[in-house]
C-alpha atoms as a PDB file:
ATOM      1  CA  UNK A   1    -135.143-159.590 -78.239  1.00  0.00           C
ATOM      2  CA  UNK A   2    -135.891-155.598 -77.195  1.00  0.00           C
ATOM      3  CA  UNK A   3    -136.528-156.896 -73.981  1.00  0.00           C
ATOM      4  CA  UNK A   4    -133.543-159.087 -73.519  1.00  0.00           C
ATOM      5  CA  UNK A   5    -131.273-156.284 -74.654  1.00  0.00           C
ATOM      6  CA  UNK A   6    -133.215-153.630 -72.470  1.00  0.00           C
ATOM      7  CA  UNK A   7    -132.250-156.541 -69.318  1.00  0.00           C
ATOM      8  CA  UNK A   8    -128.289-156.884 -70.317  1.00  0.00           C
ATOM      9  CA  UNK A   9    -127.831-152.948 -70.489  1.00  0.00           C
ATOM     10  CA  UNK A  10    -129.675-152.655 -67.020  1.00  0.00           C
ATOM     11  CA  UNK A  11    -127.792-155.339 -65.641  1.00  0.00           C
ATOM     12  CA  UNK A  12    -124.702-154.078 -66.733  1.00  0.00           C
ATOM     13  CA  UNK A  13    -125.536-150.229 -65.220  1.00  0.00           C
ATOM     14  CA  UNK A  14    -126.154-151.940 -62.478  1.00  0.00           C
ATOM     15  CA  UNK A  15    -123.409-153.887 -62.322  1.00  0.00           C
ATOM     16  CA  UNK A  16    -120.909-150.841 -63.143  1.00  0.00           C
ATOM     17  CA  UNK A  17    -122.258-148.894 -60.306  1.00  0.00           C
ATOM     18  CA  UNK A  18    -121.562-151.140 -57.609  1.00  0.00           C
ATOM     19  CA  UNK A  19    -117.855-151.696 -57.902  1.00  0.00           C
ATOM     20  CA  UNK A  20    -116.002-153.316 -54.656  1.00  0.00           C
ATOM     21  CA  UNK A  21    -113.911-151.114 -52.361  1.00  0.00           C
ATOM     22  CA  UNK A  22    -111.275-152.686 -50.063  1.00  0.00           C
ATOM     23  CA  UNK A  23    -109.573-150.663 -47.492  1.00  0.00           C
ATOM     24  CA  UNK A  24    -105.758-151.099 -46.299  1.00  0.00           C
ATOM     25  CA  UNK A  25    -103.917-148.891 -44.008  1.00  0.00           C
ATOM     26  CA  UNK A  26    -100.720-148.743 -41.882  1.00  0.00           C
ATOM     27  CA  UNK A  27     -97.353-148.447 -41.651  1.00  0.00           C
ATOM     28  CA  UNK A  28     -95.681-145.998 -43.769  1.00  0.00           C
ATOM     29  CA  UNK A  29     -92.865-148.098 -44.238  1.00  0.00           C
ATOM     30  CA  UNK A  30     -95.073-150.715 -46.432  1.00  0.00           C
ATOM     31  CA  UNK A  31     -97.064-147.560 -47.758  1.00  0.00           C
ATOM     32  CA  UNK A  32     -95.210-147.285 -51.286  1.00  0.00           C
ATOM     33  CA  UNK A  33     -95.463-151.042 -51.678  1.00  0.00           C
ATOM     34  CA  UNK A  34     -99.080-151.130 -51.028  1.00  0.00           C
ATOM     35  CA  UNK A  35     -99.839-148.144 -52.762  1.00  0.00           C
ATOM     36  CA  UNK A  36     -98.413-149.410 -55.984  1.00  0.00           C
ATOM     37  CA  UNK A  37    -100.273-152.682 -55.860  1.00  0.00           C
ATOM     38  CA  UNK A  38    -103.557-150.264 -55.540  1.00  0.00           C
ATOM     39  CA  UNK A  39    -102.829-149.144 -58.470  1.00  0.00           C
ATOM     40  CA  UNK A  40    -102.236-152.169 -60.307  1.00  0.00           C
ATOM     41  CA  UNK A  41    -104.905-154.195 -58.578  1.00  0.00           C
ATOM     42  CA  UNK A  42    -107.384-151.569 -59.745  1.00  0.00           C
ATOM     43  CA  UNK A  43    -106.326-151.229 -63.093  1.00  0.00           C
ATOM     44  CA  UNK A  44    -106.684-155.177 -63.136  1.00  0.00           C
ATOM     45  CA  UNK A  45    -109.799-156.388 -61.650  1.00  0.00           C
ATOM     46  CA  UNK A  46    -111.878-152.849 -61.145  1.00  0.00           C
ATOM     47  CA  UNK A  47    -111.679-152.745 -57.326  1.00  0.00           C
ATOM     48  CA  UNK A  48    -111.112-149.546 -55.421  1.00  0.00           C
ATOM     49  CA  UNK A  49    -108.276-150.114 -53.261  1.00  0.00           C
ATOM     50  CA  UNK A  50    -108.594-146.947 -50.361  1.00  0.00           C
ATOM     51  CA  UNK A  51    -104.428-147.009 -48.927  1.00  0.00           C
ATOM     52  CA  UNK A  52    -103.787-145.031 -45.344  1.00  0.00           C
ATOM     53  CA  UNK A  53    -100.114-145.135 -43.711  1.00  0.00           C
ATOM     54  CA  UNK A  54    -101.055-144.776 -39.896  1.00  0.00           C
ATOM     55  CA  UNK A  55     -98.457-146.695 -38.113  1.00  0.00           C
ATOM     56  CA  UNK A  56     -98.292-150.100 -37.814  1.00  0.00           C
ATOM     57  CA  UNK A  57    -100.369-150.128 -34.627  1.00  0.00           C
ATOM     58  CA  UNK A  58    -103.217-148.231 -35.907  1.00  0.00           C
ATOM     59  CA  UNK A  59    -103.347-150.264 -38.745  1.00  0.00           C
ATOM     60  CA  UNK A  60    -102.958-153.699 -36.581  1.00  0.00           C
ATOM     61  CA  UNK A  61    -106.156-152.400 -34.405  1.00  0.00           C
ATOM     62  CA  UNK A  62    -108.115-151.455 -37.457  1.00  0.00           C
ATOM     63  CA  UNK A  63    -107.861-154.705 -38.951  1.00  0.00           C
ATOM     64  CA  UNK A  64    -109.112-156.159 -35.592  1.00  0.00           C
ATOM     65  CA  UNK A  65    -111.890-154.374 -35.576  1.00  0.00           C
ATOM     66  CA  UNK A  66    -112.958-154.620 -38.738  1.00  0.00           C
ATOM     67  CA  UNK A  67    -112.449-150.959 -39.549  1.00  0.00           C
ATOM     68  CA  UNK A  68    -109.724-152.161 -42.285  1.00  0.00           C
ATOM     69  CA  UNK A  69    -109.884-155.752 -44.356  1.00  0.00           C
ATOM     70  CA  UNK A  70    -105.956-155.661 -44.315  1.00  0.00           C
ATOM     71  CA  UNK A  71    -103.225-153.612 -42.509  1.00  0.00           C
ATOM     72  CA  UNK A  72     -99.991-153.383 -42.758  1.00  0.00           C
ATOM     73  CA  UNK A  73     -97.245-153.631 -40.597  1.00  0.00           C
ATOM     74  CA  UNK A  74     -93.299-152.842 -40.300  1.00  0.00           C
ATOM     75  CA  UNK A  75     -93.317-155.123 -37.344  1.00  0.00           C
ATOM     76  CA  UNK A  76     -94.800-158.290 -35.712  1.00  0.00           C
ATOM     77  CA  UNK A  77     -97.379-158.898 -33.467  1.00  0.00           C
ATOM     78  CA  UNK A  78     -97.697-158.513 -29.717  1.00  0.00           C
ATOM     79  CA  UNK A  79     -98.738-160.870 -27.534  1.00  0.00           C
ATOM     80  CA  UNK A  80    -101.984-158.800 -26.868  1.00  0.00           C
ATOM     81  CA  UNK A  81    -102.603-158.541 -30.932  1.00  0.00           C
ATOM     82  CA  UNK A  82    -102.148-162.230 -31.685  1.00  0.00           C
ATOM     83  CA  UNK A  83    -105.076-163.025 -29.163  1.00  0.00           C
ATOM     84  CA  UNK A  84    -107.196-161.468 -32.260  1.00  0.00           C
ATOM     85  CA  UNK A  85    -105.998-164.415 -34.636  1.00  0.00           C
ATOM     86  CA  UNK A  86    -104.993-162.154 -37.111  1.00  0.00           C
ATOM     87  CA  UNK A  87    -103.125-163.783 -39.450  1.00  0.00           C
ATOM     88  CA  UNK A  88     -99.768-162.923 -41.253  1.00  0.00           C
ATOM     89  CA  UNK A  89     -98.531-162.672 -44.640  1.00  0.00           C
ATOM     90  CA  UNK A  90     -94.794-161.739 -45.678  1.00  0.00           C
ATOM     91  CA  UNK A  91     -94.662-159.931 -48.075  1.00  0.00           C
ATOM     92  CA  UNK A  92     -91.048-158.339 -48.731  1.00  0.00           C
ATOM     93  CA  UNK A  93     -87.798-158.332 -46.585  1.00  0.00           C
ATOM     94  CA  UNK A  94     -85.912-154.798 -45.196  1.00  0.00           C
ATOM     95  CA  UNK A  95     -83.477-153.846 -43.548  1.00  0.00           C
ATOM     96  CA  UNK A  96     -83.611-150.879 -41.395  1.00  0.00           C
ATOM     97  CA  UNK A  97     -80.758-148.020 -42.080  1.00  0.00           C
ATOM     98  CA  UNK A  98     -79.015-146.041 -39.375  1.00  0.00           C
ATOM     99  CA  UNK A  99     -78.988-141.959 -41.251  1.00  0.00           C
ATOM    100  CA  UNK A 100     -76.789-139.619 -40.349  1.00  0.00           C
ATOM    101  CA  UNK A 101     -76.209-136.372 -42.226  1.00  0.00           C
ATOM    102  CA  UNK A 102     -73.627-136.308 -45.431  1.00  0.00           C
ATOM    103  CA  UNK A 103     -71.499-134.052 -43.372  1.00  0.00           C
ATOM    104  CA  UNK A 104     -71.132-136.388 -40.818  1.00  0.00           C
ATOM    105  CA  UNK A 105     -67.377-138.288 -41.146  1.00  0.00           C
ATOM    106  CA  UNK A 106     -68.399-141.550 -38.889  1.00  0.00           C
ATOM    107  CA  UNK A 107     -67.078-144.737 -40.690  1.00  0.00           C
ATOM    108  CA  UNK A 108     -69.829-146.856 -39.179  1.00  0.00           C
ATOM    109  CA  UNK A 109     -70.693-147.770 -35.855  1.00  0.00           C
ATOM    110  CA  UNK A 110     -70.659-151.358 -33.739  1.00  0.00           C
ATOM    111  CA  UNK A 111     -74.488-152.402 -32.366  1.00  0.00           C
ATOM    112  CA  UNK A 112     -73.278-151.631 -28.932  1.00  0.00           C
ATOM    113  CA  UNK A 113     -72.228-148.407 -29.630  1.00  0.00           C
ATOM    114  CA  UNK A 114     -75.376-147.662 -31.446  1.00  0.00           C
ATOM    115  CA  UNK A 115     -77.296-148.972 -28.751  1.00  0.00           C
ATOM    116  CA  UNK A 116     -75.489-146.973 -26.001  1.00  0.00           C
ATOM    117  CA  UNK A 117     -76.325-143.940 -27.941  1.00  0.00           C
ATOM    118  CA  UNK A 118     -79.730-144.170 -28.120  1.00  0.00           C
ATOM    119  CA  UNK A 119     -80.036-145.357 -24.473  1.00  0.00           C
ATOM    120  CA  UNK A 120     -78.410-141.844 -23.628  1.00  0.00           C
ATOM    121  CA  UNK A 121     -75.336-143.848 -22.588  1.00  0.00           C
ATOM    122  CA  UNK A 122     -72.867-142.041 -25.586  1.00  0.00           C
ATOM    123  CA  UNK A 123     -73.791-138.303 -26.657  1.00  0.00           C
ATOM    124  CA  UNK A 124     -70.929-136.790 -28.798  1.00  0.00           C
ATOM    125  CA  UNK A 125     -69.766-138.242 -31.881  1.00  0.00           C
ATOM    126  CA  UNK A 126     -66.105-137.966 -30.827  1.00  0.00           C
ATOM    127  CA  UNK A 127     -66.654-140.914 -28.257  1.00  0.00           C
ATOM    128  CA  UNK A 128     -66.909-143.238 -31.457  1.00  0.00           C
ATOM    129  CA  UNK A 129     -64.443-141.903 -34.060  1.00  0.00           C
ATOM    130  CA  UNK A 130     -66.027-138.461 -35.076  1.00  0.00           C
ATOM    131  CA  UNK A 131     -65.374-134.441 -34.648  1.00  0.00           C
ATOM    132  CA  UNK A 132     -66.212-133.103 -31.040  1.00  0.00           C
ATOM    133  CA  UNK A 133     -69.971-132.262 -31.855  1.00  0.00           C
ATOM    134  CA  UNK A 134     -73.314-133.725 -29.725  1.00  0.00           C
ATOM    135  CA  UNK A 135     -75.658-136.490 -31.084  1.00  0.00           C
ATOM    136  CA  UNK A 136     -78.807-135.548 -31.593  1.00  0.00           C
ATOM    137  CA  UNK A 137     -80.861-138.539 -31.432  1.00  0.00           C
ATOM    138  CA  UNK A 138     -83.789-138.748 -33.076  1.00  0.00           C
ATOM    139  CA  UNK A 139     -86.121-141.447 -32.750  1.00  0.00           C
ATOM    140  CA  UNK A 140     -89.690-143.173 -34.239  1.00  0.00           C
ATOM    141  CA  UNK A 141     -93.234-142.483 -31.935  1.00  0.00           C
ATOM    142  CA  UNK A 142     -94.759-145.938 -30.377  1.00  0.00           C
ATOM    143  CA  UNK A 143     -96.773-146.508 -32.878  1.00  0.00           C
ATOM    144  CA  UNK A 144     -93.975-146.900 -35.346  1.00  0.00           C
ATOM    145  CA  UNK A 145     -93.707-150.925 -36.266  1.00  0.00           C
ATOM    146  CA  UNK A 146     -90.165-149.848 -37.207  1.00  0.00           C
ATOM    147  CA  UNK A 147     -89.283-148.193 -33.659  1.00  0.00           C
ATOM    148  CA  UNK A 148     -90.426-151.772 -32.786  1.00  0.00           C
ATOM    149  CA  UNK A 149     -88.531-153.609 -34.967  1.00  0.00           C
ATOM    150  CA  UNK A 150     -85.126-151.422 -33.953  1.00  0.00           C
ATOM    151  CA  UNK A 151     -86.304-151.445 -30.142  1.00  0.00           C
ATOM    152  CA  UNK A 152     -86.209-155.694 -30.152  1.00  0.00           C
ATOM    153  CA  UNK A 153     -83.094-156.072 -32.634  1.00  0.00           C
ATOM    154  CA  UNK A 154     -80.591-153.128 -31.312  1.00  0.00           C
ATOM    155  CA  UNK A 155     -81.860-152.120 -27.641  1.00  0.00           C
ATOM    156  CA  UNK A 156     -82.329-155.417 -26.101  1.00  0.00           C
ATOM    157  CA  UNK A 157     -82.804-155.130 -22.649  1.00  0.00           C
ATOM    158  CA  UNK A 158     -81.844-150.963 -22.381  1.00  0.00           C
ATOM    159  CA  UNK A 159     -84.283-148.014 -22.799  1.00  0.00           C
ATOM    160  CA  UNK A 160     -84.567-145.422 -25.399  1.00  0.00           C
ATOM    161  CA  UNK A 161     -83.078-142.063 -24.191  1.00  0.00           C
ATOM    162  CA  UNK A 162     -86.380-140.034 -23.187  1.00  0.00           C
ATOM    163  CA  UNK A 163     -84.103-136.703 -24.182  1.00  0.00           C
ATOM    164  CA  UNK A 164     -84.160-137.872 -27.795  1.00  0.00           C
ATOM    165  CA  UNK A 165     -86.628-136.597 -30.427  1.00  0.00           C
ATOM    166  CA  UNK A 166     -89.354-138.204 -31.188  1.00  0.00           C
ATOM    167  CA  UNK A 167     -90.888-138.255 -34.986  1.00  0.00           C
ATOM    168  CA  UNK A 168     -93.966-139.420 -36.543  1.00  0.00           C
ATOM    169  CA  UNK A 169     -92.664-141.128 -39.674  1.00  0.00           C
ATOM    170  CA  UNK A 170     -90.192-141.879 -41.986  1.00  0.00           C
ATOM    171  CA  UNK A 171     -90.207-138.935 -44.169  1.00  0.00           C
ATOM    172  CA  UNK A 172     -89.492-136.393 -41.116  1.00  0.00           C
ATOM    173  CA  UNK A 173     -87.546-138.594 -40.024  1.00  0.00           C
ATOM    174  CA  UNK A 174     -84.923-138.946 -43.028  1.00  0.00           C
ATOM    175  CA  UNK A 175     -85.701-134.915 -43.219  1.00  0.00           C
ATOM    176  CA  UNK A 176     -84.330-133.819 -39.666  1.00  0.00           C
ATOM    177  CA  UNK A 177     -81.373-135.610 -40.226  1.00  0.00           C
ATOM    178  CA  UNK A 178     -80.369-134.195 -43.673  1.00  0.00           C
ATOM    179  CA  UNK A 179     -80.868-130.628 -42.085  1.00  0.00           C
ATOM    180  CA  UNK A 180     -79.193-131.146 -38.740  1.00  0.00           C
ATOM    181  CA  UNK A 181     -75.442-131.573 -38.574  1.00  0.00           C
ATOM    182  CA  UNK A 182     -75.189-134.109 -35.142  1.00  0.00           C
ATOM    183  CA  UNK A 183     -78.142-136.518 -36.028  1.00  0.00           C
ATOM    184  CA  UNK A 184     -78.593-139.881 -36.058  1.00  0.00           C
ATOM    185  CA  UNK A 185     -81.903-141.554 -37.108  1.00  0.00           C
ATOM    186  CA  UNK A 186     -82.964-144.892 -38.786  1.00  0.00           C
ATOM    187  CA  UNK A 187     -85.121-145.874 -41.369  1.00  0.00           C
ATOM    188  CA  UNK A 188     -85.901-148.574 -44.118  1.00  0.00           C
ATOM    189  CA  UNK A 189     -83.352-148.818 -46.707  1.00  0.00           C
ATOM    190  CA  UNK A 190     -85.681-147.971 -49.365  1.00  0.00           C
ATOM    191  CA  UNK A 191     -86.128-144.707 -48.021  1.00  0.00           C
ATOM    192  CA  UNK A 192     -81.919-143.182 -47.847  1.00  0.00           C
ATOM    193  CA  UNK A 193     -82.272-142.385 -51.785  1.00  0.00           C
ATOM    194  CA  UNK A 194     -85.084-140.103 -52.321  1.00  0.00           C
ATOM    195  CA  UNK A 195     -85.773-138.785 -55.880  1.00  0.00           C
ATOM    196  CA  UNK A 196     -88.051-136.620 -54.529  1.00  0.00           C
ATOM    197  CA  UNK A 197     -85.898-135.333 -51.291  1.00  0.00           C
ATOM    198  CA  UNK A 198     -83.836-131.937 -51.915  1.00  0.00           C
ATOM    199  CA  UNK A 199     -82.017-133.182 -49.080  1.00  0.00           C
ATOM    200  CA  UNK A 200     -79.744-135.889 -48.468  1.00  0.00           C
ATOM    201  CA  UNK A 201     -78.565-138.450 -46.247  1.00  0.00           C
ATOM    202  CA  UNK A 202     -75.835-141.294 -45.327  1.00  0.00           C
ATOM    203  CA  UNK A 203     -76.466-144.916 -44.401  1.00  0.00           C
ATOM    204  CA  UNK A 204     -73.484-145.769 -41.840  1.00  0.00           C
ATOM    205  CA  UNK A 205     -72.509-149.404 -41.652  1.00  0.00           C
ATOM    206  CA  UNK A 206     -73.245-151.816 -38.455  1.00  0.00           C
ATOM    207  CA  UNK A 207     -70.228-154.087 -37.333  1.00  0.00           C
ATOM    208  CA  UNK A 208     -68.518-153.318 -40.688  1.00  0.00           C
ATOM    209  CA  UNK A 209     -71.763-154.258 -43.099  1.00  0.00           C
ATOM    210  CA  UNK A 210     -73.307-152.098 -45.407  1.00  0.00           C
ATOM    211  CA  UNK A 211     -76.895-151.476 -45.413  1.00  0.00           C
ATOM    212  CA  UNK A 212     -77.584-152.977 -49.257  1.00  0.00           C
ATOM    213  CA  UNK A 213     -80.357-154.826 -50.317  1.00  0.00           C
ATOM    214  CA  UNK A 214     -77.465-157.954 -51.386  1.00  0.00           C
ATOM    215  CA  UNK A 215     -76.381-157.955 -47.458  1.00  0.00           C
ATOM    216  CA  UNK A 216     -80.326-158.178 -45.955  1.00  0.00           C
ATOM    217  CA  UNK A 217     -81.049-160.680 -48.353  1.00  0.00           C
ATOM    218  CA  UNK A 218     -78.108-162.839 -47.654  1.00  0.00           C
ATOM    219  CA  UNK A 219     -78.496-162.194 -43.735  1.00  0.00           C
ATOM    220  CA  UNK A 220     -75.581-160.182 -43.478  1.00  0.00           C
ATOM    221  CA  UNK A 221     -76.653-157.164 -42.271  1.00  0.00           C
ATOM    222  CA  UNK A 222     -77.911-157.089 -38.576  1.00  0.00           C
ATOM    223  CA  UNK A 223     -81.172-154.946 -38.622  1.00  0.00           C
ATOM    224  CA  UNK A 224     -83.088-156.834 -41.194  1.00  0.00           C
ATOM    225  CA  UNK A 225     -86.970-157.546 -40.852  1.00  0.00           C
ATOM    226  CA  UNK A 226     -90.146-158.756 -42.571  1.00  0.00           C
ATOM    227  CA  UNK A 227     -92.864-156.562 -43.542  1.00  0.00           C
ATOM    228  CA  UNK A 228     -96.091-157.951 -43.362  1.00  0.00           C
ATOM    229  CA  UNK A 229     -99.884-158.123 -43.841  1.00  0.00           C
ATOM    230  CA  UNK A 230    -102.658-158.937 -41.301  1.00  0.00           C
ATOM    231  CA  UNK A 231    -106.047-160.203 -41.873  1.00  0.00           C
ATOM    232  CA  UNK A 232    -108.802-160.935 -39.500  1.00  0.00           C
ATOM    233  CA  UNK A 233    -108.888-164.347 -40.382  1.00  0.00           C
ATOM    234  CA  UNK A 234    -107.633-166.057 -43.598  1.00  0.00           C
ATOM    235  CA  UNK A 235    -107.809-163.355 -46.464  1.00  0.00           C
ATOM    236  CA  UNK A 236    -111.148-163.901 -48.454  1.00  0.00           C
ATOM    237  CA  UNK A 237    -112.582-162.594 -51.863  1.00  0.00           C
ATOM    238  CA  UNK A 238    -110.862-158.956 -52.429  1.00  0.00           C
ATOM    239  CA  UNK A 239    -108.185-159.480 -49.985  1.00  0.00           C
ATOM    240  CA  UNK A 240    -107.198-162.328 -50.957  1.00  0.00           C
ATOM    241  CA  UNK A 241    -106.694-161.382 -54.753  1.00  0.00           C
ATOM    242  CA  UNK A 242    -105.021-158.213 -53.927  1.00  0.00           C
ATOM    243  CA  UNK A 243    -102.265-160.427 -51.523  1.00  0.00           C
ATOM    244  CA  UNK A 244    -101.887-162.470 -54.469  1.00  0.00           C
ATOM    245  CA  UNK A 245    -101.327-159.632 -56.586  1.00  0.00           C
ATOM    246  CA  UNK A 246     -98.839-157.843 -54.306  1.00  0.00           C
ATOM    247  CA  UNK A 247     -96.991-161.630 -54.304  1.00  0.00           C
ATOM    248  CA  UNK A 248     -97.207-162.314 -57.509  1.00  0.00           C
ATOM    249  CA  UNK A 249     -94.333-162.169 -60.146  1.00  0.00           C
ATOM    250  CA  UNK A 250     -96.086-158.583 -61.753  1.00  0.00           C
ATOM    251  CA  UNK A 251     -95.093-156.751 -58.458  1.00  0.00           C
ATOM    252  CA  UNK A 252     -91.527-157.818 -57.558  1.00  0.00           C
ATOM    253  CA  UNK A 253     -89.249-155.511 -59.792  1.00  0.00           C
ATOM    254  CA  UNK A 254     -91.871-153.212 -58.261  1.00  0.00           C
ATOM    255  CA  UNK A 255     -91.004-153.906 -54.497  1.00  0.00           C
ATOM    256  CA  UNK A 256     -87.499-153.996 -55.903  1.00  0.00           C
ATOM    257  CA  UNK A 257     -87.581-150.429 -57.032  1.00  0.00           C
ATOM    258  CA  UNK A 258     -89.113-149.104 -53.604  1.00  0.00           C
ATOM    259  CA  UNK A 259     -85.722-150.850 -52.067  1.00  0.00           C
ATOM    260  CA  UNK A 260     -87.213-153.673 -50.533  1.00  0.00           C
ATOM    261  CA  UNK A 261     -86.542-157.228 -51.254  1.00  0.00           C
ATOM    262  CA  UNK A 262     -90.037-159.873 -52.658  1.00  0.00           C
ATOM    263  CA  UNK A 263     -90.709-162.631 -50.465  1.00  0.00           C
ATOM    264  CA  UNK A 264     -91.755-165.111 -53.183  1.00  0.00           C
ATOM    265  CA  UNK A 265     -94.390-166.753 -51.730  1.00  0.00           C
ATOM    266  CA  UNK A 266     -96.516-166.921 -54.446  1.00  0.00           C
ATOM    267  CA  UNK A 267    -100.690-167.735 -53.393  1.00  0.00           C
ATOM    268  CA  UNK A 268    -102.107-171.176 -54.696  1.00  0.00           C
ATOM    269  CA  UNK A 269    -105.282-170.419 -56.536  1.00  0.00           C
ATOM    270  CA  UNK A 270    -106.266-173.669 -55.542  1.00  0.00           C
ATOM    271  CA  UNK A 271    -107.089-173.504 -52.080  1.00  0.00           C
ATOM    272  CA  UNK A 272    -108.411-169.524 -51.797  1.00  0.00           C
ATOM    273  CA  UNK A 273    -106.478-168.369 -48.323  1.00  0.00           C
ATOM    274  CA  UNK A 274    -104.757-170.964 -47.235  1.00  0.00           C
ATOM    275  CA  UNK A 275    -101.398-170.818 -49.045  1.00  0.00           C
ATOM    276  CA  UNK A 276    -101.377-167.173 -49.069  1.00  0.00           C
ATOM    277  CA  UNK A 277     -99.988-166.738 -45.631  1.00  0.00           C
END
């Protein structure tokens, strides 16, 4: 019996010692989602769940190679990144807010116009219904899945102004704008109210919608996308349970309260991977 018990307290140091780690890491915009599900998912099953916000891209190529079991991404794949056979999960709905500063008496703005201004083609807010005052456009780095998202669903065929400014995330972003008088800038709707901003900014509506979390989820408002998660291959063991945590019913007032909308596509535990995506 002294031996037995000696065994089962060894076993279980041992055990306790080598807890599993599982690393995601990407774009910013999915950062507060996947942070929060860390949290949980640890609390829950133990595992140490390491979150980065890198971009989209980095995140995407870290998967790929193995560097990350999941990334995440404001965006979807290229044609050179699907030759990986990464695979997709959705796992909330956005919709991507144009910013300008409080001060700023714009009603809203059409697609076209917003597109001419940040191909360079409009420059003072007085050529769409403001005072006489330059637009200072400020835009996302490549990496940015949401400068990719904006890029395919606003600029269609025209190019980004090379004049405008050029950020590396959302945060700076939304913080350049609530400082500078003339700017416009976009970012995910779950990022205009900040509790922890001492700044602030206004959403402005596209062809006479709101940016609200009722008009992406009905399809009403224009600049809406899917936020995702990419494995390399169908998510097994750790990833798998933390996808099914982050889609299960525990995190959706949670992806609610970060301003983005739950995909409810629950994971079967029957067929481990498969239904997940």
């Amino acid at each position: 019996m002294l031996a037995l018990a000696c065994s089962l307290v060894l076993s279980a140091c041992s055990g306790s010692g080598s807890a599993q780690t599982l690393t995601v890491a990407g774009s910013t915009t999915v950062l507060p989602i996947a942070e929060m599900a860390a949290e949980g998912y640890e609390q829950q099953t133990g595992t140490k769940v390491l979150v980065s916000g890198l971009g989209s891209s980095a995140g995407i190529e870290a998967a790929s190679n193995g560097t990350a079991d999941i990334a995440t991404s404001s965006r979807e794949l290229t044609e050179e990144e699907a030759s990986h056979e990464l695979v997709a999960t959705v796992i909330a709905h956005d919709g991507i807010a144009v910013i300008v500063n409080p001060d700023n008496p714009v009603s809203g703005l059409t697609t076209q116009q917003l597109r001419d201004i940040y191909a360079g083609k409009i420059t003072n807010w007085s050529e769409v219904g403001g005072p006489d005052l330059a637009i200072q456009v400020v835009n996302r780095d490549e990496a940015s899945g949401t400068r990719e998202a904006f890029r395919t669903i606003v600029m269609g065929d025209a190019s980004f102004d090379r004049s405008a400014a050029v950020l590396p995330g959302t945060g700076q972003v939304r913080d350049v704008v609530s400082r500078t008088p003339g700017a416009i800038g976009y970012i995910s709707i779950g990022f205009v109210e900040s509790d922890y901003a001492t700044t602030s900014v206004r959403s402005l509506p596209i062809d006479g919608v709101e940016a609200t979390e009722e008009n992406v989820e009905s399809g009403a408002y224009p600049i809406s996308r899917d936020l995702y998660f990419f494995t390399n291959g169908d998510p097994q063991g750790e990833a798998y349970g933390y996808i099914s945590y982050v889609l299960s019913d525990a995190m959706d007032q949670t992806i609610r309260d970060a301003g983005y909308i739950p995909a409810h596509k629950p994971a079967s535990d029957d067929a481990e991977g498969s239904d997940a995506r």
